[in-house]
C-alpha atoms as a PDB file:
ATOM      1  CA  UNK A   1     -10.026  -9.990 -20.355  1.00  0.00           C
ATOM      2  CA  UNK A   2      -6.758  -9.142 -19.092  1.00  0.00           C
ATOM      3  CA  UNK A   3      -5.318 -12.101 -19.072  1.00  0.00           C
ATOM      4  CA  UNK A   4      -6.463 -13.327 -22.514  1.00  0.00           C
ATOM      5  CA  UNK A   5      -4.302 -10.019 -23.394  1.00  0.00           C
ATOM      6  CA  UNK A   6      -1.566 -10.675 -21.219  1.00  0.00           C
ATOM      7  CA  UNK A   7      -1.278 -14.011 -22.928  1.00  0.00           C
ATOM      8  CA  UNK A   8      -1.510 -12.819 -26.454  1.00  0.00           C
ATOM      9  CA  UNK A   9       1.470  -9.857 -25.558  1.00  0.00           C
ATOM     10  CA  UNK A  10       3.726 -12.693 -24.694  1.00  0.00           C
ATOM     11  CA  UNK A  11       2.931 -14.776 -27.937  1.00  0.00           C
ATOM     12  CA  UNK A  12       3.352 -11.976 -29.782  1.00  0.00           C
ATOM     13  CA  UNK A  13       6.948 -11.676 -28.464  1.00  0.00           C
ATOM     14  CA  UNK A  14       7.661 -15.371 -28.738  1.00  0.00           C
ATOM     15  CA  UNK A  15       6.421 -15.599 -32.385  1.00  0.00           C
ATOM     16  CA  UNK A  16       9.273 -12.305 -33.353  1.00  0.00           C
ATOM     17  CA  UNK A  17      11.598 -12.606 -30.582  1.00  0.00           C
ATOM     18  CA  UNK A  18      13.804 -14.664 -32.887  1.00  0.00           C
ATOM     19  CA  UNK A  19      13.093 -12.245 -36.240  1.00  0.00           C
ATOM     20  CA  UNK A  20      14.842  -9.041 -38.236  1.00  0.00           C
ATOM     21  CA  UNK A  21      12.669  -7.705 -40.252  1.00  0.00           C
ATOM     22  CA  UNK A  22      13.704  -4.953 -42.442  1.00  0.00           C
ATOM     23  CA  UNK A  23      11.751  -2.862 -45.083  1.00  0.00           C
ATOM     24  CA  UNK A  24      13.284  -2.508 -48.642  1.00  0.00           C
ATOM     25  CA  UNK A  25      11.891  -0.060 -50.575  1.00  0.00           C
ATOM     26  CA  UNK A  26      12.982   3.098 -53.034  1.00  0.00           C
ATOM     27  CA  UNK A  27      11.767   5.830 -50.246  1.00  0.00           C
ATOM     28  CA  UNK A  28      13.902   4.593 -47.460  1.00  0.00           C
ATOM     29  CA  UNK A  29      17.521   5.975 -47.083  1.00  0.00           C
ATOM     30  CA  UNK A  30      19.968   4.470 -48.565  1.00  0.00           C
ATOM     31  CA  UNK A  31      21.374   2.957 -44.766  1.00  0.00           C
ATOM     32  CA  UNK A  32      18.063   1.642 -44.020  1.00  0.00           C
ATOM     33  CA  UNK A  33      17.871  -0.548 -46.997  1.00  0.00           C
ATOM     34  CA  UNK A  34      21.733  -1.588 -46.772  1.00  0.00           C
ATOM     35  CA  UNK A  35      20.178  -3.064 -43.361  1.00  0.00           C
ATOM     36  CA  UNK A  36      18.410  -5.820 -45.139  1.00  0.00           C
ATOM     37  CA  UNK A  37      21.599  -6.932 -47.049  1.00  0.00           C
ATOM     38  CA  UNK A  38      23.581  -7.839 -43.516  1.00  0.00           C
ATOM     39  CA  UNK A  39      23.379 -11.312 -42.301  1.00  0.00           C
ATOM     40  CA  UNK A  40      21.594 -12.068 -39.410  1.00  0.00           C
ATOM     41  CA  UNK A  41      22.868 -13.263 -36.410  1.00  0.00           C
ATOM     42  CA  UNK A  42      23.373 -16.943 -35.469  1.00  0.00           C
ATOM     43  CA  UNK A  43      19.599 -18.384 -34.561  1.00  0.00           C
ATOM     44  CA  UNK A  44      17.459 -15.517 -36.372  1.00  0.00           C
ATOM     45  CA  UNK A  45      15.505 -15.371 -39.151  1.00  0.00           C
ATOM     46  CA  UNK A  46      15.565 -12.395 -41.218  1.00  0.00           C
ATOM     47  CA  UNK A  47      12.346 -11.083 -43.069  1.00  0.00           C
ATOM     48  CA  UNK A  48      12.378  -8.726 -46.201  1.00  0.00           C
ATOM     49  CA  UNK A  49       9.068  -6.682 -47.155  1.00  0.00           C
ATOM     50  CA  UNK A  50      10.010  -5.128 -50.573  1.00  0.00           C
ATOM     51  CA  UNK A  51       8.567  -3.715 -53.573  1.00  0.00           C
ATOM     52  CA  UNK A  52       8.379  -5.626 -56.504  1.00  0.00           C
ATOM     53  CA  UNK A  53      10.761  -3.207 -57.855  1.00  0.00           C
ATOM     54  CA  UNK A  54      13.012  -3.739 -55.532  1.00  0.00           C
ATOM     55  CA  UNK A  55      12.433  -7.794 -55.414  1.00  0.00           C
ATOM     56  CA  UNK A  56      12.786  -7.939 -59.130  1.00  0.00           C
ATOM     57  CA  UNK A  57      16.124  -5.787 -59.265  1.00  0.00           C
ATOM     58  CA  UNK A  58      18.977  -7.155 -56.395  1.00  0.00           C
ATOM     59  CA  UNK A  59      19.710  -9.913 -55.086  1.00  0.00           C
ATOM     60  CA  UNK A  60      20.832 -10.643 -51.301  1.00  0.00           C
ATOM     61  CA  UNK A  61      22.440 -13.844 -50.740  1.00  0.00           C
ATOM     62  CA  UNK A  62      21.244 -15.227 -47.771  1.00  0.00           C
ATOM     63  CA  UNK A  63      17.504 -15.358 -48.708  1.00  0.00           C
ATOM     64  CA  UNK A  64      15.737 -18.895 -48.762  1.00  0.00           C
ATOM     65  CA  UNK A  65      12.558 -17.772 -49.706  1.00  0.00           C
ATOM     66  CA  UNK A  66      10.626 -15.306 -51.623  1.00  0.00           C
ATOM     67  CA  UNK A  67       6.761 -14.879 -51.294  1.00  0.00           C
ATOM     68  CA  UNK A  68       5.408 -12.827 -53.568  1.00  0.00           C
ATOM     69  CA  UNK A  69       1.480 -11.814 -53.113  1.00  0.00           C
ATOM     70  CA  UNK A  70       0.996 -10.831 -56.868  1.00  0.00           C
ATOM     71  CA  UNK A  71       0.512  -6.991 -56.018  1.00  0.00           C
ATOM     72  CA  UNK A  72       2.002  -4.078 -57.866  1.00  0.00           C
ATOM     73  CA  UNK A  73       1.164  -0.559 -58.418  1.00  0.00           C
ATOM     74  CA  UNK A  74       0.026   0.849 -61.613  1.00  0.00           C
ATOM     75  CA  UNK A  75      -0.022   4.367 -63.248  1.00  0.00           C
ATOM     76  CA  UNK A  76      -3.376   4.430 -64.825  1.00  0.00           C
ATOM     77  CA  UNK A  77      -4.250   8.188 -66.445  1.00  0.00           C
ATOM     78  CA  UNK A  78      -8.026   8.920 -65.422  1.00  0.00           C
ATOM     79  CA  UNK A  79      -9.571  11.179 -68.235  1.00  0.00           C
ATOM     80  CA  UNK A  80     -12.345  11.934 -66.164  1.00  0.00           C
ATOM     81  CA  UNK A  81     -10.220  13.377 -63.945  1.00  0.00           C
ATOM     82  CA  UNK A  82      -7.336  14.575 -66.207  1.00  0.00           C
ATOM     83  CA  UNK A  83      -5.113  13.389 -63.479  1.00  0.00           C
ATOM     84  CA  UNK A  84      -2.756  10.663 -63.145  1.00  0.00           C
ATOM     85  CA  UNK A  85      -3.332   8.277 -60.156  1.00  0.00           C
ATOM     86  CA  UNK A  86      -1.260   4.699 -59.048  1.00  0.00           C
ATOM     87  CA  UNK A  87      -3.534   2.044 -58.733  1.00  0.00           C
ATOM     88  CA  UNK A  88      -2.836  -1.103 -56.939  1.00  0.00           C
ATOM     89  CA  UNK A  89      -3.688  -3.997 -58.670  1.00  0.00           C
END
């Protein structure tokens, strides 16, 4: 059983050795999301997980793809509850 995790650890590291991946988001400070804007180095890959607030509002030049998965948060007002809540949807 070891091994079989030995071998996935150094997959694992193979598979992001090679990646930046930043986080892009309205709760992060503002130098943490200026992170995702620098280009990577020479032979790297840079990966953005953002909001769709954020996705939807900048642009960042060196991007070649965008995947989107369709989620979003909403603000839904329960009266059950009397309470607002986000729901993701």
């Amino acid at each position: 059983m070891k091994t079989l995790a030995k071998s996935d650890n150094e997959v694992e590291k193979k598979v992001f050795e090679n990646l930046d991946i930043y986080q892009l988001h309205s709760s992060l400070k503002i130098e943490a999301n200026h992170e995702a804007f620098k280009r990577p180095k020479e032979g790297r890959r840079k990966i953005i997980l953002a909001t769709n607030i954020a996705e939807s509002s900048i642009t960042i030049p060196d991007v070649s793809f965008v995947i989107d998965f369709g989620l979003y948060k909403e603000l839904n007002y329960s009266s059950h509850n009397r309470m607002e809540r986000l729901d993701l949807k």
